[in-house]
Protein backbone atom coordinates (compact mmCIF):
# COMPACT_ATOMS: atom_id res chain seq x y z
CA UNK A 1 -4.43 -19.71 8.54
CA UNK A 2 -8.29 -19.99 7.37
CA UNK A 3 -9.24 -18.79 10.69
CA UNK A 4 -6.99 -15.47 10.46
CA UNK A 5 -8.18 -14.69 7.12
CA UNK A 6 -11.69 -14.47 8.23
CA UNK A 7 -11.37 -12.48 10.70
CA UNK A 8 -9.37 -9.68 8.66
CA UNK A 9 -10.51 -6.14 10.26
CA UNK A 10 -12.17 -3.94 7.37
CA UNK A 11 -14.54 -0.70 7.37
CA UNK A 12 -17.38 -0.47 4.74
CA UNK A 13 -19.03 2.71 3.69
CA UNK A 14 -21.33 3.44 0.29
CA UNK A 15 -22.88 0.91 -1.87
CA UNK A 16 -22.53 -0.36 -5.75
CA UNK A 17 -19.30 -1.25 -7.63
CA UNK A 18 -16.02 -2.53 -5.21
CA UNK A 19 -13.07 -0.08 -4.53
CA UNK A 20 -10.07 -1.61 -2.07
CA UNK A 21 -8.07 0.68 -0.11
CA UNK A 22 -4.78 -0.55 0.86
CA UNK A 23 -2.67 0.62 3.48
CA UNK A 24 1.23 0.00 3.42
CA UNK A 25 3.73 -0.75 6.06
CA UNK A 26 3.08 0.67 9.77
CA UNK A 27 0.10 2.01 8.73
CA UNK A 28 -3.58 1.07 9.56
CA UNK A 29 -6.66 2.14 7.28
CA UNK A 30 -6.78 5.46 8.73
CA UNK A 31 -4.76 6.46 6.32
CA UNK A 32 -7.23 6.72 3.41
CA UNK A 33 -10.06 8.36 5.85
CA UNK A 34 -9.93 11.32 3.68
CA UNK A 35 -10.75 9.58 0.23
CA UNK A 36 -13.39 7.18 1.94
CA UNK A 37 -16.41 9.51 1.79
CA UNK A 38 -15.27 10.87 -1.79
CA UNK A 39 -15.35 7.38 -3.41
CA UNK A 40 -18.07 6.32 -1.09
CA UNK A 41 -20.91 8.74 -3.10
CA UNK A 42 -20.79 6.05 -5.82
CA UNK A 43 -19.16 3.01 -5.09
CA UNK A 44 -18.67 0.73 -2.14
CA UNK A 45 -15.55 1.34 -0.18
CA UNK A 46 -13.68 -1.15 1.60
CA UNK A 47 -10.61 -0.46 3.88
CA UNK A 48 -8.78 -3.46 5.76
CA UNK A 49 -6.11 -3.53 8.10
CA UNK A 50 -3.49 -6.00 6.37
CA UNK A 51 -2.56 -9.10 8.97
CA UNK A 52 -0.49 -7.73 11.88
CA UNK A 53 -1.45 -4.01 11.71
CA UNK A 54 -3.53 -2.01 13.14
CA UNK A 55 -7.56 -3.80 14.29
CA UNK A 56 -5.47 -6.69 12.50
CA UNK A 57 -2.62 -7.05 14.84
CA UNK A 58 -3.09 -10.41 15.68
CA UNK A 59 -3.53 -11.86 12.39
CA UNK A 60 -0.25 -11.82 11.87
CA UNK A 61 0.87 -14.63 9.27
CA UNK A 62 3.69 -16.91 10.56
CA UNK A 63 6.49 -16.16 8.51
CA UNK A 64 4.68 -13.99 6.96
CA UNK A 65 5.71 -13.44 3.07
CA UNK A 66 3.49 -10.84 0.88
CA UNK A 67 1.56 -13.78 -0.69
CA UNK A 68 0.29 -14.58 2.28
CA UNK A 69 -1.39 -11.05 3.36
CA UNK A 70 -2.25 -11.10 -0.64
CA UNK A 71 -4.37 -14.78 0.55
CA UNK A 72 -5.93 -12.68 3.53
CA UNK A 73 -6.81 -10.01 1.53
CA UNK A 74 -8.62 -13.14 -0.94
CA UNK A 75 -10.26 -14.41 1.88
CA UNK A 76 -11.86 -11.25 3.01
CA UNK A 77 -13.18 -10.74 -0.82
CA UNK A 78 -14.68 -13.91 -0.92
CA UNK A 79 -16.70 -13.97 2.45
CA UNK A 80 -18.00 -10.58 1.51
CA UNK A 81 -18.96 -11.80 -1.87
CA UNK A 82 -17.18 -9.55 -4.07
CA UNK A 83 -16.04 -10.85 -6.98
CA UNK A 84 -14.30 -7.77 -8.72
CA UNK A 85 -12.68 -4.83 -7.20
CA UNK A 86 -10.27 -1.58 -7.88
CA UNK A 87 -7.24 -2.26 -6.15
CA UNK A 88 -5.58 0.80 -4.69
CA UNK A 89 -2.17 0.14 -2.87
CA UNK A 90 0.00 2.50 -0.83
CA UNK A 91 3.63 1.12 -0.33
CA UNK A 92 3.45 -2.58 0.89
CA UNK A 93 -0.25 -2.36 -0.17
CA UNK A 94 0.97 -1.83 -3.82
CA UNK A 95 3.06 -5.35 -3.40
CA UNK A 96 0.10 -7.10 -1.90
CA UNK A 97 -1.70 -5.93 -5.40
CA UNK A 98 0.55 -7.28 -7.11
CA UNK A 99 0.57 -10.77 -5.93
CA UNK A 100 -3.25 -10.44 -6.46
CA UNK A 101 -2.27 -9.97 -9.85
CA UNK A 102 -0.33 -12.48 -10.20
CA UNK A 103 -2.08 -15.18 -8.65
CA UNK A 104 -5.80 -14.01 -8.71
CA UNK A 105 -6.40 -11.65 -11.92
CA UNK A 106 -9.57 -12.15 -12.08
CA UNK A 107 -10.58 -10.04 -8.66
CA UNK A 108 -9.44 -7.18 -10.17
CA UNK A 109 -10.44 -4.35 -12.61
CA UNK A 110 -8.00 -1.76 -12.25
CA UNK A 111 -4.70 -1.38 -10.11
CA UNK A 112 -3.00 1.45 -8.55
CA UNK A 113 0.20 1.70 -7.36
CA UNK A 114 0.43 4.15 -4.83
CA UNK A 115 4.26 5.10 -3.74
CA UNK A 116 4.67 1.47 -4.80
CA UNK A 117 6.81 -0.64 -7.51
CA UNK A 118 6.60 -3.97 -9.46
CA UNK A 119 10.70 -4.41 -8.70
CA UNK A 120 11.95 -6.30 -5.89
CA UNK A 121 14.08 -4.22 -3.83
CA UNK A 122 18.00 -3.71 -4.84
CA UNK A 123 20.95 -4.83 -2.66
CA UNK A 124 21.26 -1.62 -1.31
CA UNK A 125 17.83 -1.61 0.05
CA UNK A 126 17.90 -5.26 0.97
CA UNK A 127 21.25 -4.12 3.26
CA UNK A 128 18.56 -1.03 4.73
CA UNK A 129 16.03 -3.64 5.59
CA UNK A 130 18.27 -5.61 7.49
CA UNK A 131 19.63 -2.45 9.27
CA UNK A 132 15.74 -1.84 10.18
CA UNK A 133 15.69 -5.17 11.70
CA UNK A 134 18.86 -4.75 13.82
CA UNK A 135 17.89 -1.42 14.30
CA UNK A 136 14.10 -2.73 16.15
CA UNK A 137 15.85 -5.49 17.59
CA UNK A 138 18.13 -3.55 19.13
CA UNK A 139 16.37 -0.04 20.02
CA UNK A 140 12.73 -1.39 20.36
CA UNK A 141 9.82 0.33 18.22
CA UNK A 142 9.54 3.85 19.82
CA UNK A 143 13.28 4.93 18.42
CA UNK A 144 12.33 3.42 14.95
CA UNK A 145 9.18 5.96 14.66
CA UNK A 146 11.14 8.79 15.14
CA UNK A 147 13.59 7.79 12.67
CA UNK A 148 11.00 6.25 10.15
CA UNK A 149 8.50 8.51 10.01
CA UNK A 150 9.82 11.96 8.86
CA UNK A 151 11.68 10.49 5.85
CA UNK A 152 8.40 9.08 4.76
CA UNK A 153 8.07 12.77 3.60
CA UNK A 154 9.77 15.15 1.59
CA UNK A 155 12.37 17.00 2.94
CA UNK A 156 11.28 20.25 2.00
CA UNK A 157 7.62 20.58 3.71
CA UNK A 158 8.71 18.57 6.59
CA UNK A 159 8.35 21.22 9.05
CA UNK A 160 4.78 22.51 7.27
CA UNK A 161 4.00 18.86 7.65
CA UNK A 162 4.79 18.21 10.92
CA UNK A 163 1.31 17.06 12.04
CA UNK A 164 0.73 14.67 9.35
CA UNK A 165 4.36 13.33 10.72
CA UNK A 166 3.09 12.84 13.83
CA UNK A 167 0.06 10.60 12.98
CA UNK A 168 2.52 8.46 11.19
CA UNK A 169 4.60 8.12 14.59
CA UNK A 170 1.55 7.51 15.97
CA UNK A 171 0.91 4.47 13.77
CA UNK A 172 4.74 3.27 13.63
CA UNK A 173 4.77 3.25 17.91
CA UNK A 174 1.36 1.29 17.54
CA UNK A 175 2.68 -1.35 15.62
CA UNK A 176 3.89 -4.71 16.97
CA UNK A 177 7.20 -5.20 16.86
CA UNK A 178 7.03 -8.54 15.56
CA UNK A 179 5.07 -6.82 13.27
CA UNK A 180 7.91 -4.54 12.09
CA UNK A 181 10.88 -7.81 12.16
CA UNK A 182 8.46 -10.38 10.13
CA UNK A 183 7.42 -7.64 7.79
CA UNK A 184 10.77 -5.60 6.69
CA UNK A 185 12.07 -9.54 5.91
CA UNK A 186 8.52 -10.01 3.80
CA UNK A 187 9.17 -6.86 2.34
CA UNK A 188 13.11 -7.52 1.44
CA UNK A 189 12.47 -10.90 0.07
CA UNK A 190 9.47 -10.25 -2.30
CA UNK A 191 9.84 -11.36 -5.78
CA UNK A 192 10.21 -8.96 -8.79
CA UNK A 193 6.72 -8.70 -10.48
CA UNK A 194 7.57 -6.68 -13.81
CA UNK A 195 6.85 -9.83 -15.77
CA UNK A 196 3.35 -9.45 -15.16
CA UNK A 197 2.70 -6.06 -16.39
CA UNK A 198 2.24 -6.40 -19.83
CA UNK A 199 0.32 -9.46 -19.17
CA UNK A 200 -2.14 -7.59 -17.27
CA UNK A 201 -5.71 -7.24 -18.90
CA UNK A 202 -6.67 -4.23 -16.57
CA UNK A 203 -5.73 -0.87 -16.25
CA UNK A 204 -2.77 -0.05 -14.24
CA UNK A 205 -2.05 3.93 -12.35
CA UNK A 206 1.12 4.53 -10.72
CA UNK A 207 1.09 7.55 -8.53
CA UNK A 208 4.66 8.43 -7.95
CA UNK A 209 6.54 10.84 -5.70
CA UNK A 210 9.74 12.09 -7.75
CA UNK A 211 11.36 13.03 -4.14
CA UNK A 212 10.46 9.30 -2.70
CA UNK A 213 13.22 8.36 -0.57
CA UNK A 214 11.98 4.90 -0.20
CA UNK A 215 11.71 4.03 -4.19
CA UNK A 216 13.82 6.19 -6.41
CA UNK A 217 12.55 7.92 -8.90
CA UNK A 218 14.39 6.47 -12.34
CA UNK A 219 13.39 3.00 -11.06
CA UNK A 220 10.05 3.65 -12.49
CA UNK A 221 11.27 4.97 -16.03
CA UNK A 222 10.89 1.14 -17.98
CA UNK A 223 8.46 -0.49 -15.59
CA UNK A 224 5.45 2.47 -16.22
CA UNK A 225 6.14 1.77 -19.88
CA UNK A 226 5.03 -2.15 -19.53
CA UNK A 227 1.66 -2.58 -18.59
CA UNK A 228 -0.89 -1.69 -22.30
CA UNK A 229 -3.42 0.52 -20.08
CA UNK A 230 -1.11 3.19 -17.48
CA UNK A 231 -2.14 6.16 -16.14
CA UNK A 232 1.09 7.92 -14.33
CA UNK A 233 1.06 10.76 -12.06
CA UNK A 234 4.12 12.50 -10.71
CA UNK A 235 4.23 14.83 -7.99
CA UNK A 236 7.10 17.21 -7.61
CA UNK A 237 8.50 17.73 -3.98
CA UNK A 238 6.56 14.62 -2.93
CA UNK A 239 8.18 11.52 -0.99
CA UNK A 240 6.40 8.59 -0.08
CA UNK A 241 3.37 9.30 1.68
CA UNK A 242 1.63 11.44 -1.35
CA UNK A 243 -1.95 10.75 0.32
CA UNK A 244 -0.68 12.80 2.93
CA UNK A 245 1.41 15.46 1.20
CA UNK A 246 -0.95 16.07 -1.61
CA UNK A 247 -4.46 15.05 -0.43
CA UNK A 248 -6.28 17.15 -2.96
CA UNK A 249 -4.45 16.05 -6.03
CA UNK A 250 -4.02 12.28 -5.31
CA UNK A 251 -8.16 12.05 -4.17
CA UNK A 252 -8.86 13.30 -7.50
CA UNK A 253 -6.46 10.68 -9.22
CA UNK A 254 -8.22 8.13 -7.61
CA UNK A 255 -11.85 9.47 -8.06
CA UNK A 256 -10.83 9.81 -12.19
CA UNK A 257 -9.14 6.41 -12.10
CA UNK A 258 -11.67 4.32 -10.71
CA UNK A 259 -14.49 6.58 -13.06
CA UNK A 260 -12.74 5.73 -16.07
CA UNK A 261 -13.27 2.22 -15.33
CA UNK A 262 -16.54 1.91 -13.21
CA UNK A 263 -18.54 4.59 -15.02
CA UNK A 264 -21.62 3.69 -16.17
């Protein structure tokens, strides 16, 4: 696995103080093209693929659980010599933060949670996950984007955001379908991490979306009260993607976030 972590695909743009952007599931770093150049005026900006998406396809972790992409994500860190960092997760990014949290504190000066959650997933969404993996198993990849990708977004702009849709099709279809089986079980089996909130010496952000279909909305009403430093944003007629739905707003969450902290 040493080999794999080195070779973790990342972009790098801007100089100074470390912010992470993290992708989540069936995405690639694309995703965060749009806040790159913001943060990148003041701080160094780094943007992998996580093993087994996108230019990281390949690095796919054998039975792959989120500590391990959390060990990748370590590895690339270290052989770029950063010792401290703003963590900002989307979605499976957000659990990958976590178990950097957990396990390696010490990287890390703030973390946001970005349509993301400290709780390991409920029965009923356990039961969804393994639907997924019939579902891919079954149907292939191509069927699961079209079915994925739209209720990644609120219901209500849908049809206004039918381009930004599309891109996430894009990325869905372009992601291995081992990718998509070894993930979803990753995903369902991750461990509740609300124990480390309060523990955490950092500040936290959670960026929420109160029309998420993925992670409802009152999960989030005693977990955003446990960490001592929080910053939470919700967006009304938001889902899951909010980077997406409300570019604007969420690049200026970010920007104030990692200011607060990094400000000289």
């Amino acid at each position: 696995m040493e080999n794999l972590q080195e070779k973790l695909y990342y972009t790098s743009k801007g100089e100074g103080k470390c912010v992470l952007l993290v992708h989540g599931f069936c995405e690639n770093n694309t995703i965060w093209e749009d806040f790159v150049p913001i943060l990148a005026q003041k701080y160094r900006v780094i943007v992998p693929d996580l093993g087994g998406f996108g230019n990281s396809a390949e690095l796919l972790p054998e039975d792959v659980q989120i500590d391990d992409l959390a060990l990748q994500l370590k590895s690339l860190l270290d052989s770029l010599n950063i010792k401290k960092c703003i963590y900002i997760g989307h979605s499976l990014g957000g659990y990958v933060g976590l178990s950097l949290a957990e396990h390696f504190p010490e990287y890390l000066e703030g973390l946001c949670l970005f349509n993301s959650t400290a709780l390991a997933d409920s029965e009923a969404k356990k039961r969804s996950r393994n639907h997924t993996t019939f579902f891919v198993q079954k149907n292939g990849v191509k069927p699961f984007a079209e079915d994925f990708s739209a209720m990644m977004f609120f219901a209500g702009r849908r049809e206004e955001l039918h381009q930004k849709i599309e891109y996430i099709k894009e990325s869905v279809r372009n992601t291995p379908e081992n990718s998509i089986l070894q993930c979803t079980i990753a995903l369902r089996d991750r461990p509740d991490r609300t124990h480390i909130l309060p523990k955490l010496k950092f500040p936290m952000m959670y960026i929420i979306g109160r029309d998420d279909a993925s992670i409802p909305f009152d999960t989030y009403e005693k977990q955003i009260l446990m960490p001592k430093n929080c910053t939470i944003h919700i967006l009304e007629n938001t889902g899951h993607v909010a980077m997406l739905e409300r570019p604007k707003e969420t690049q200026k969450m970010v920007w104030d976030f990692v200011e607060a902290i990094l400000k000289d």
